[in-house]
C-alpha atoms as a PDB file:
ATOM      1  CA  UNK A   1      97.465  92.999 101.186  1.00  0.00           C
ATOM      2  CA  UNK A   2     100.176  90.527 101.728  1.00  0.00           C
ATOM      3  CA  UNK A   3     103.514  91.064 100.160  1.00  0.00           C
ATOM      4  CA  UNK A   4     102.755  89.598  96.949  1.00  0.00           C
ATOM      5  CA  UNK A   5     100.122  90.840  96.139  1.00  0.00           C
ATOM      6  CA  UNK A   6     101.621  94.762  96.716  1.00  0.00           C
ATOM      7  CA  UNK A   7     104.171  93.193  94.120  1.00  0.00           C
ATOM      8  CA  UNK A   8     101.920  92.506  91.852  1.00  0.00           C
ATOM      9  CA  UNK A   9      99.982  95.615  92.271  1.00  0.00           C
ATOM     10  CA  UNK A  10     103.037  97.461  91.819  1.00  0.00           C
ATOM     11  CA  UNK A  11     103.488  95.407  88.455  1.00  0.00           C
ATOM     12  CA  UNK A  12     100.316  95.986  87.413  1.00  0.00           C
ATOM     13  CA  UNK A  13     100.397 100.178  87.617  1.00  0.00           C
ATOM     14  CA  UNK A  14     103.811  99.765  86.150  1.00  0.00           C
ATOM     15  CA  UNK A  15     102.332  97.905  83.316  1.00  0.00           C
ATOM     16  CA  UNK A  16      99.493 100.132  83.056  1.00  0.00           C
ATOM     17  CA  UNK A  17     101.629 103.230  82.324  1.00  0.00           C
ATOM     18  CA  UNK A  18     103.605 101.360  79.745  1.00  0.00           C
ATOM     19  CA  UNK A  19     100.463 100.129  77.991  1.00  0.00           C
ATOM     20  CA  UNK A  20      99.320 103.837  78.535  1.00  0.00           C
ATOM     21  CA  UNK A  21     102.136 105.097  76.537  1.00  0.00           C
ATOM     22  CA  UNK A  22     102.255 102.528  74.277  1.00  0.00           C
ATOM     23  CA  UNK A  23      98.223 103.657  73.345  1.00  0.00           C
ATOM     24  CA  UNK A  24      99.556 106.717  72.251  1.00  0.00           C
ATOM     25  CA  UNK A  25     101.718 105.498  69.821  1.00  0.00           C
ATOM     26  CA  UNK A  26      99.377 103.240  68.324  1.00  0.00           C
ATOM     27  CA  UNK A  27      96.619 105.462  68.066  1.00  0.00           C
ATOM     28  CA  UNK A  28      99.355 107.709  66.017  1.00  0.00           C
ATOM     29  CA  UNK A  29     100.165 104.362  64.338  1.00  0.00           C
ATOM     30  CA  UNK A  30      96.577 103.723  63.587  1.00  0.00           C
ATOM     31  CA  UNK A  31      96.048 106.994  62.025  1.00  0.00           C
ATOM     32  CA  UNK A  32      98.618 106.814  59.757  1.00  0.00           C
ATOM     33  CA  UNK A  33      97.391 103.325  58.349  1.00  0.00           C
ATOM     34  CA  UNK A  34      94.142 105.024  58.249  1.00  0.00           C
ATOM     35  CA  UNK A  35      95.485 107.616  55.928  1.00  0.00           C
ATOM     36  CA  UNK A  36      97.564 105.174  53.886  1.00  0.00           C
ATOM     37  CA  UNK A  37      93.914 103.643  53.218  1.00  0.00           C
ATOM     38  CA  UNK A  38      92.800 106.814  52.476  1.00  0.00           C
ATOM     39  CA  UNK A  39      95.653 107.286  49.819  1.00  0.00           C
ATOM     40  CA  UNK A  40      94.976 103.808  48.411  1.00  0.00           C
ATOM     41  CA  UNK A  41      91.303 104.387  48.119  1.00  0.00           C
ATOM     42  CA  UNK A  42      91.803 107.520  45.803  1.00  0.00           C
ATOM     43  CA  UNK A  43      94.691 105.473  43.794  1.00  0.00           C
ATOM     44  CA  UNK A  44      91.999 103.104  43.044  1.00  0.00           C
ATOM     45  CA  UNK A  45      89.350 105.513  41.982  1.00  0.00           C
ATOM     46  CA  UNK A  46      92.415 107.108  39.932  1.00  0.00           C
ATOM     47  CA  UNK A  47      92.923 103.650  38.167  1.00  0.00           C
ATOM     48  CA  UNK A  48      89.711 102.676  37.765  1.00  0.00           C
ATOM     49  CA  UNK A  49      89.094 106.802  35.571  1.00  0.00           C
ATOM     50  CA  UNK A  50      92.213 106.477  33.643  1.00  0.00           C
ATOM     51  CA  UNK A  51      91.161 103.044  32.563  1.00  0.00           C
ATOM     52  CA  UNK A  52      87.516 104.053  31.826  1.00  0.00           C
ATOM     53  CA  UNK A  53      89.739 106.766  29.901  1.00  0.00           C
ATOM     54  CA  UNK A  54      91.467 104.654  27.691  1.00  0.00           C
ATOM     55  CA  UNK A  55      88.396 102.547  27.082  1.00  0.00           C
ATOM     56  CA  UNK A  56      86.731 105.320  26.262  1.00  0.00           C
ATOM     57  CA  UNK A  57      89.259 107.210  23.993  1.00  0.00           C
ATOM     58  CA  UNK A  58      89.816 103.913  22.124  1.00  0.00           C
ATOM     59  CA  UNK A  59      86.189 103.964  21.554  1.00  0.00           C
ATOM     60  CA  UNK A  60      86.166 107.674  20.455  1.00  0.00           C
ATOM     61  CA  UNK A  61      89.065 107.120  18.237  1.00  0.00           C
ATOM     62  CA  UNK A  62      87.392 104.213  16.524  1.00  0.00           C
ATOM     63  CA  UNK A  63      84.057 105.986  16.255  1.00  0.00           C
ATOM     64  CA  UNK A  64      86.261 108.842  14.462  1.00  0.00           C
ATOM     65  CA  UNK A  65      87.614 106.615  12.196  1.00  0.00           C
ATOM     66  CA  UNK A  66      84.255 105.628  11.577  1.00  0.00           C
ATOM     67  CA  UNK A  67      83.086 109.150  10.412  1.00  0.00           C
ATOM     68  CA  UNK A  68      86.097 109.362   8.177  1.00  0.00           C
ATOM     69  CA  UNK A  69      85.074 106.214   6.124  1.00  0.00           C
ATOM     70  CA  UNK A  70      81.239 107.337   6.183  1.00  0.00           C
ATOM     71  CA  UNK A  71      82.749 110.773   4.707  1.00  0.00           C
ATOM     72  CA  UNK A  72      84.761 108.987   2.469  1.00  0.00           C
ATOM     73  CA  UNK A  73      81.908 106.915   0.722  1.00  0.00           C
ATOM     74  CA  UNK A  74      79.719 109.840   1.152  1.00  0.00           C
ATOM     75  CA  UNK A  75      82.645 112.596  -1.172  1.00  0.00           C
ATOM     76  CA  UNK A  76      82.145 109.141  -3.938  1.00  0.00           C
ATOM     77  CA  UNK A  77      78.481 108.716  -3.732  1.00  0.00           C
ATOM     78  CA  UNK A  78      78.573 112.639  -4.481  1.00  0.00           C
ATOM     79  CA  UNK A  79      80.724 112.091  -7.239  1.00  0.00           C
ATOM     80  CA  UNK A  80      78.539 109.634  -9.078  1.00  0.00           C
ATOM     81  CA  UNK A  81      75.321 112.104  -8.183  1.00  0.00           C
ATOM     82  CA  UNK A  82      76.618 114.230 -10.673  1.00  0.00           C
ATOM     83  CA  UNK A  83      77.623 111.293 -13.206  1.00  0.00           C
ATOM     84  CA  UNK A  84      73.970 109.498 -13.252  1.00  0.00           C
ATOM     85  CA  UNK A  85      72.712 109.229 -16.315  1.00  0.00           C
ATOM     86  CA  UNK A  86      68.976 108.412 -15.150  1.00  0.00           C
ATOM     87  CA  UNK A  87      66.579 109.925 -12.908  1.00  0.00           C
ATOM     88  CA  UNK A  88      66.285 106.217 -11.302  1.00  0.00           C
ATOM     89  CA  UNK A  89      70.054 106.112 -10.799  1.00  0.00           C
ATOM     90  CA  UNK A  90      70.130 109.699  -9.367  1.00  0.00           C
ATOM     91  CA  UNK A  91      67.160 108.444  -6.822  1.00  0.00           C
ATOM     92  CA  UNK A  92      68.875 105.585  -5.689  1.00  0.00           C
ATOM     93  CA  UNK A  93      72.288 107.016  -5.233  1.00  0.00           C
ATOM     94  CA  UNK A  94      70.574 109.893  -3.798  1.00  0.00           C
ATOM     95  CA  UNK A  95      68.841 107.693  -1.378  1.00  0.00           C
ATOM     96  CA  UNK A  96      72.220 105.817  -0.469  1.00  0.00           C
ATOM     97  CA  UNK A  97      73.694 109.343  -0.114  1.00  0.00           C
ATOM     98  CA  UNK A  98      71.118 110.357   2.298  1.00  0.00           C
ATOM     99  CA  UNK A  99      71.750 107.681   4.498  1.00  0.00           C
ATOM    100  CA  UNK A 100      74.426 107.407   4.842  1.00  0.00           C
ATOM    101  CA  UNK A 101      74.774 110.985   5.888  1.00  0.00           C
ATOM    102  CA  UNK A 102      72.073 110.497   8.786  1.00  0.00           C
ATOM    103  CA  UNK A 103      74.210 107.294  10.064  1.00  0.00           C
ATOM    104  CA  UNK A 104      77.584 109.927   9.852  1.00  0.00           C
ATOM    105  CA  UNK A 105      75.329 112.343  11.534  1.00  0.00           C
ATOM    106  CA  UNK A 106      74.215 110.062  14.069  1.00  0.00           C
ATOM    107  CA  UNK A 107      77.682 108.906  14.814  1.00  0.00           C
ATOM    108  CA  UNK A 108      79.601 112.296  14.780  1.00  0.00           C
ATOM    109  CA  UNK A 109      76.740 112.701  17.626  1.00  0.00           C
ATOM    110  CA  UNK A 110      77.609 109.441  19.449  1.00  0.00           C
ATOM    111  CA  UNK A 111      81.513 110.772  19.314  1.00  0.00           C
ATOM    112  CA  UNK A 112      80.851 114.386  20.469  1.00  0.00           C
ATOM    113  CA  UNK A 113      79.003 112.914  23.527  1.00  0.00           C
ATOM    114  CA  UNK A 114      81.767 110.781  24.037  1.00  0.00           C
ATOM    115  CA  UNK A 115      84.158 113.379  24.184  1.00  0.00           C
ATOM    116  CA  UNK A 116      82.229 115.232  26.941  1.00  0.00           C
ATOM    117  CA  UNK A 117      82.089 112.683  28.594  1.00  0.00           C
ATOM    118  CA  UNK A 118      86.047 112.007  28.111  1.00  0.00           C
ATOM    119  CA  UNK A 119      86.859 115.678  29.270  1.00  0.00           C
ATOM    120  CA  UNK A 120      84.622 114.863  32.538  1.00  0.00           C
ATOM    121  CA  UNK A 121      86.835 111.597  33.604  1.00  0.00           C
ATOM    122  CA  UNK A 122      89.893 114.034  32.756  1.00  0.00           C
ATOM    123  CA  UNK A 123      88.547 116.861  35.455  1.00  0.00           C
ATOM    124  CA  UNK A 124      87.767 113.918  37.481  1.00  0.00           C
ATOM    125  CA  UNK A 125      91.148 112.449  37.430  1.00  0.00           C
ATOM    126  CA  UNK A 126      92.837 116.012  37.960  1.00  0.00           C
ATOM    127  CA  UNK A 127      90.437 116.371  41.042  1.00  0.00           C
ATOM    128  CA  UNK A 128      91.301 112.860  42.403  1.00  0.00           C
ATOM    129  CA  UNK A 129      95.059 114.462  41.524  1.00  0.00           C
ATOM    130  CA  UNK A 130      94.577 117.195  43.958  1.00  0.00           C
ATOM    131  CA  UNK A 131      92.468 115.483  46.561  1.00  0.00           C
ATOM    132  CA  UNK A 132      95.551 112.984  46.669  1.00  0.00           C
ATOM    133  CA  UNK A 133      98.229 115.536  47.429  1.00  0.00           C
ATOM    134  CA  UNK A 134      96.473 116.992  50.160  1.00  0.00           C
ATOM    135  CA  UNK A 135      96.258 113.718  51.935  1.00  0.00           C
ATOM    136  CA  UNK A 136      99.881 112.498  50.851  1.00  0.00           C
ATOM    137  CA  UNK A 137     100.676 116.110  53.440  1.00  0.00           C
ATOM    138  CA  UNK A 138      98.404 114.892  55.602  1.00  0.00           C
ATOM    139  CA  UNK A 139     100.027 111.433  55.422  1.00  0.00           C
ATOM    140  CA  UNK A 140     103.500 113.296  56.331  1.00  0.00           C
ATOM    141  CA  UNK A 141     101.830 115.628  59.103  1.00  0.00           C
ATOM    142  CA  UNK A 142     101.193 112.309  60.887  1.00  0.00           C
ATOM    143  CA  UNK A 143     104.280 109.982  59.982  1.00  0.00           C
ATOM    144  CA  UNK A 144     105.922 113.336  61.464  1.00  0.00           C
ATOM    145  CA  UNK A 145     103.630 112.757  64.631  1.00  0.00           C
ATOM    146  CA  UNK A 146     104.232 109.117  65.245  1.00  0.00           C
ATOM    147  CA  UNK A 147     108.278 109.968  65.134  1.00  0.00           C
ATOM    148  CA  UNK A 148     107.759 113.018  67.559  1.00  0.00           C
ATOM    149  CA  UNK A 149     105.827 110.794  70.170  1.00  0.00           C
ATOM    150  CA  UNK A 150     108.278 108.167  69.700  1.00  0.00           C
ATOM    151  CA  UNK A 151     111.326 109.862  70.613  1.00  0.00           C
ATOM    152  CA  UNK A 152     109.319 111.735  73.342  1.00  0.00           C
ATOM    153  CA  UNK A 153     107.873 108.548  74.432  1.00  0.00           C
ATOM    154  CA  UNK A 154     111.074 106.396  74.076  1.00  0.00           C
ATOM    155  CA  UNK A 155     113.263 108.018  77.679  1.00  0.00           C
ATOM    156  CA  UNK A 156     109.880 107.299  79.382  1.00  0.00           C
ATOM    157  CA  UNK A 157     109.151 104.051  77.833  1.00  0.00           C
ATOM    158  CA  UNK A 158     112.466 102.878  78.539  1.00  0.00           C
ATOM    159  CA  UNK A 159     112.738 103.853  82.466  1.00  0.00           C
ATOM    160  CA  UNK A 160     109.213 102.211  82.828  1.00  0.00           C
ATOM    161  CA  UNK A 161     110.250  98.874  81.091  1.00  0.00           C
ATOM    162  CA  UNK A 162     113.537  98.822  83.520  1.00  0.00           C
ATOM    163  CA  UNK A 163     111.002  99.601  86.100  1.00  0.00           C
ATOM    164  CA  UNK A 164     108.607  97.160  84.849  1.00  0.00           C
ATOM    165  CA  UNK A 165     111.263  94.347  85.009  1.00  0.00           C
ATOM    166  CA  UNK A 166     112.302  95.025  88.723  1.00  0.00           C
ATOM    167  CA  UNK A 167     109.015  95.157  90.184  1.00  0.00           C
ATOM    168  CA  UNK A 168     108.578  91.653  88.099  1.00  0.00           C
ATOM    169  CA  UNK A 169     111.415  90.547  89.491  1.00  0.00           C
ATOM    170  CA  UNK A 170     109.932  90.823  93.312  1.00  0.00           C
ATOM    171  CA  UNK A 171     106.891  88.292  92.431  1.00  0.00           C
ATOM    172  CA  UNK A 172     107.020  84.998  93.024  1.00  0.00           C
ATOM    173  CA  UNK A 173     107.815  82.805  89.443  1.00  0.00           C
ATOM    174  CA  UNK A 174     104.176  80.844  90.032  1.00  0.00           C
ATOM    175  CA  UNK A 175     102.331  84.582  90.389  1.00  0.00           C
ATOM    176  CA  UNK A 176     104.223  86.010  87.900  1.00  0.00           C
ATOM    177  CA  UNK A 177     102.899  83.315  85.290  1.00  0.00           C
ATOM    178  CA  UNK A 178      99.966  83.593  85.912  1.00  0.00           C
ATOM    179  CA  UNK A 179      99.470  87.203  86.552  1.00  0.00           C
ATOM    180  CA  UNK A 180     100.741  87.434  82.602  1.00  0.00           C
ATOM    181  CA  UNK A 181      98.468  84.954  81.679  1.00  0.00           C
ATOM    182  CA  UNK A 182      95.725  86.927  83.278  1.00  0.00           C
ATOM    183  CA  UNK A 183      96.878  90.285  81.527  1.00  0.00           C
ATOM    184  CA  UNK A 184      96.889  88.660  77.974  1.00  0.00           C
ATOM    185  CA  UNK A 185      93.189  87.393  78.497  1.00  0.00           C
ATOM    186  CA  UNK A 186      91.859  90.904  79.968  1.00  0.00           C
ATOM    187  CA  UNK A 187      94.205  93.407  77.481  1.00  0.00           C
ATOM    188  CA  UNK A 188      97.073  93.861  79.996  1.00  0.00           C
ATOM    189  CA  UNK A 189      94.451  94.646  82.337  1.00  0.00           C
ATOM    190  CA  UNK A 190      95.345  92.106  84.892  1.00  0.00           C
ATOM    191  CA  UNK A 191      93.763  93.193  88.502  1.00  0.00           C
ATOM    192  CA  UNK A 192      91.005  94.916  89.714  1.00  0.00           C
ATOM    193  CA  UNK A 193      90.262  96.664  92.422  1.00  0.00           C
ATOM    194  CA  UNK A 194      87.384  95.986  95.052  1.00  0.00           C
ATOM    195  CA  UNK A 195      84.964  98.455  95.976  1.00  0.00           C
ATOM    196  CA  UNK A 196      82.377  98.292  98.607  1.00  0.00           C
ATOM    197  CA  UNK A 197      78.573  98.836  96.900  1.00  0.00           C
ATOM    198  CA  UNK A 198      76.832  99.511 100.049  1.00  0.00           C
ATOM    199  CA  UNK A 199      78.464 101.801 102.946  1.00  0.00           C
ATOM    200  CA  UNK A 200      75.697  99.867 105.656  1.00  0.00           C
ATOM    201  CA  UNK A 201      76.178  96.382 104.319  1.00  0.00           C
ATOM    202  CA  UNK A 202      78.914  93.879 103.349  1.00  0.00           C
ATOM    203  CA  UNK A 203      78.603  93.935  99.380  1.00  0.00           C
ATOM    204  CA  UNK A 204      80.864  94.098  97.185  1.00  0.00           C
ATOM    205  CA  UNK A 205      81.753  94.467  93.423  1.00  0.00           C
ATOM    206  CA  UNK A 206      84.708  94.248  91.334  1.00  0.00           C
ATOM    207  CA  UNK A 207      85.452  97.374  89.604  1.00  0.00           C
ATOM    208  CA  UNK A 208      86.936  95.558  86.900  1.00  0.00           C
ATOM    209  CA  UNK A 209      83.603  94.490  85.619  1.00  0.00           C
ATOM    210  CA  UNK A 210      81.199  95.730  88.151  1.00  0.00           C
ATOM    211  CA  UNK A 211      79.920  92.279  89.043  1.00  0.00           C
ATOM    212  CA  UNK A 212      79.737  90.808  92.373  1.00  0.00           C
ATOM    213  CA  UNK A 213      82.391  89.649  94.915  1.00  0.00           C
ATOM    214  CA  UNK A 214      81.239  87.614  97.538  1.00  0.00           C
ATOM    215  CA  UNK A 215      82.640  88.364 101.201  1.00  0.00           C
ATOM    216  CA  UNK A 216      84.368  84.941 101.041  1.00  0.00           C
ATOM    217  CA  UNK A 217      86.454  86.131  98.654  1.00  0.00           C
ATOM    218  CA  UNK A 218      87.162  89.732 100.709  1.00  0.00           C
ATOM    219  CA  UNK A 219      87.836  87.981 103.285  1.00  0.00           C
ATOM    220  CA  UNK A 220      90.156  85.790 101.112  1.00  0.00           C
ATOM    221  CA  UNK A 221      92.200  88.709 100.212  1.00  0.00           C
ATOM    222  CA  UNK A 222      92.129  90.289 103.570  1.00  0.00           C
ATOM    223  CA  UNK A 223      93.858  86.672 105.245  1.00  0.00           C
ATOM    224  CA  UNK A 224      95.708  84.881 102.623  1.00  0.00           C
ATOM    225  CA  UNK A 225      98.485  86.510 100.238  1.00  0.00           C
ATOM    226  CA  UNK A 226      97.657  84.539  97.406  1.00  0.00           C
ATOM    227  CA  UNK A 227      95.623  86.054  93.812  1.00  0.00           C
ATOM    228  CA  UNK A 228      92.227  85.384  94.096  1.00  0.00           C
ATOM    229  CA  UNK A 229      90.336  86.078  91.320  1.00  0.00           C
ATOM    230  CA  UNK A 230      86.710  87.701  90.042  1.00  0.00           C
ATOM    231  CA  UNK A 231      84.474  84.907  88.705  1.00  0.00           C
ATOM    232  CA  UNK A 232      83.493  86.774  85.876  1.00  0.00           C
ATOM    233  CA  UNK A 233      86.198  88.621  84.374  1.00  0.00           C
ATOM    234  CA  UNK A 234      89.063  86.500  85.811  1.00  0.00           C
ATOM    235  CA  UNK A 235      90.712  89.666  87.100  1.00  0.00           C
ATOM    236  CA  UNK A 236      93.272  89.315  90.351  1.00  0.00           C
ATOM    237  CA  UNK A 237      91.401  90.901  92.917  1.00  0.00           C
ATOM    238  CA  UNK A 238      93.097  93.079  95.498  1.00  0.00           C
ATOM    239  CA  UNK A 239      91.890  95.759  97.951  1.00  0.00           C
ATOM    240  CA  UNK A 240      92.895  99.260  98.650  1.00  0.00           C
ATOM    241  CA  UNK A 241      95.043  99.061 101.879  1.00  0.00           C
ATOM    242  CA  UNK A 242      93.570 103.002 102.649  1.00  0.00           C
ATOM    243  CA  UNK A 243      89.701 101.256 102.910  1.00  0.00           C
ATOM    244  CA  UNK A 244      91.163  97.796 103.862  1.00  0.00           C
ATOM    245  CA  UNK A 245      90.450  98.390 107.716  1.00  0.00           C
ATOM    246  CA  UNK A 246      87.163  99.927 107.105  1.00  0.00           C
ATOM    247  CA  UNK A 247      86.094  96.640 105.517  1.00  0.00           C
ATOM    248  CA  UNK A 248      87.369  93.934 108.266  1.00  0.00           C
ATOM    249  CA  UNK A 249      84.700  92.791 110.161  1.00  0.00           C
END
């Protein structure tokens, strides 16, 4: 390879270790946001009991009140039970009386079910309590793991982007544009080796994407330092110099 294109290779590995370190940050990153999710999730399923709790006790509390009046009306229709003067005014009150101690009944019923159900949200709630402190540790375990990669990353990271910026720095303006428009298209990926498909025959394939390079294009690379690129993938093509010789023909 010609002299700028051993630049840009030398960009490109350069690049690929800071992108390589970089990774490992974000996947630290990532896991965090994944756990803030988590968090999130269980605060909603928290909000959503506590307000199916309220709803619910408000209910309760009015279907108490409820009972209270029923008893209320049922201590005066017992009162006037004993008053009635006539056996038809002792039926009907009687009657009356009757029900409405089956609607009380019914209700106290409707209440007591209510309450079970009440003291279910309330385990559920504590549960969603629990669940969330175990993940809030997790949470710190791994904001504690993004800072430790970080500052172990950060003497590496730095050296490589000084690095990074001196091997940039021995590419040609023209190659360097468009070797970092390349890289943005193809996820800082911007070259790809060739490899030789067939040890008998001339074929060829980019490793990049594993299509096709045509021996024009080898031969391209072999002559002329100039980036040549795959036709599929857009990658900057360049050759090994340790197989380079075995490929001239």
């Amino acid at each position: 390879m010609g002299a700028t294109l051993d630049a840009l290779h030398r960009l490109q590995e350069v690049e690929m270790q800071i992108a390589e370190l970089r990774k490992g940050i974000d996947r630290k990153v990532r896991a965090v946001k994944q756990q803030e999710s988590r968090i999130a999730e269980i605060d909603a399923k928290i909000k959503q009991q506590r307000d199916s709790l309220r709803m619910g006790q408000m209910e309760a509390d009015r279907l108490d009140l409820d009972v209270k009046t029923r008893e209320a009306e049922i201590a005066k229709l017992r009162s006037a039970l004993q008053l009635a003067k006539t056996n038809k005014e002792y039926s009907a009150i009687l009657t009356q009386l009757n029900t409405f101690k089956a609607d009380s009944s019914k209700v106290e019923d409707r209440v007591l079910a209510l309450m079970g159900d009440l003291d279910k949200k309330r385990a559920e709630i504590d549960a969603l309590g629990q669940q969330r402190q175990a993940e809030e540790a997790r949470l710190a375990e791994l904001q504690g793991a993004v800072k430790e990669v970080e500052a172990r990353s950060k003497t590496r990271l730095d050296a490589l982007i000084a690095e990074r910026q001196e091997a940039a720095a021995a590419v040609p303006p023209s190659a360097l544009e468009f070797f970092e428009r390349v890289s943005r298209k193809n996820d800082g990926e911007a070259m790809a080796r060739i490899i030789r498909t067939n040890p008998k025959r001339a074929e060829f394939a980019c490793d990049g994407c594993n299509m096709s390079i045509t021996i024009e294009q080898v031969n391209a690379i072999l002559s002329r330092d100039e980036a040549i690129t795959c036709n599929i993938c857009g990658r900057i093509l360049y050759i090994d110099p340790a197989v380079a010789p075995g490929i001239r023909k």
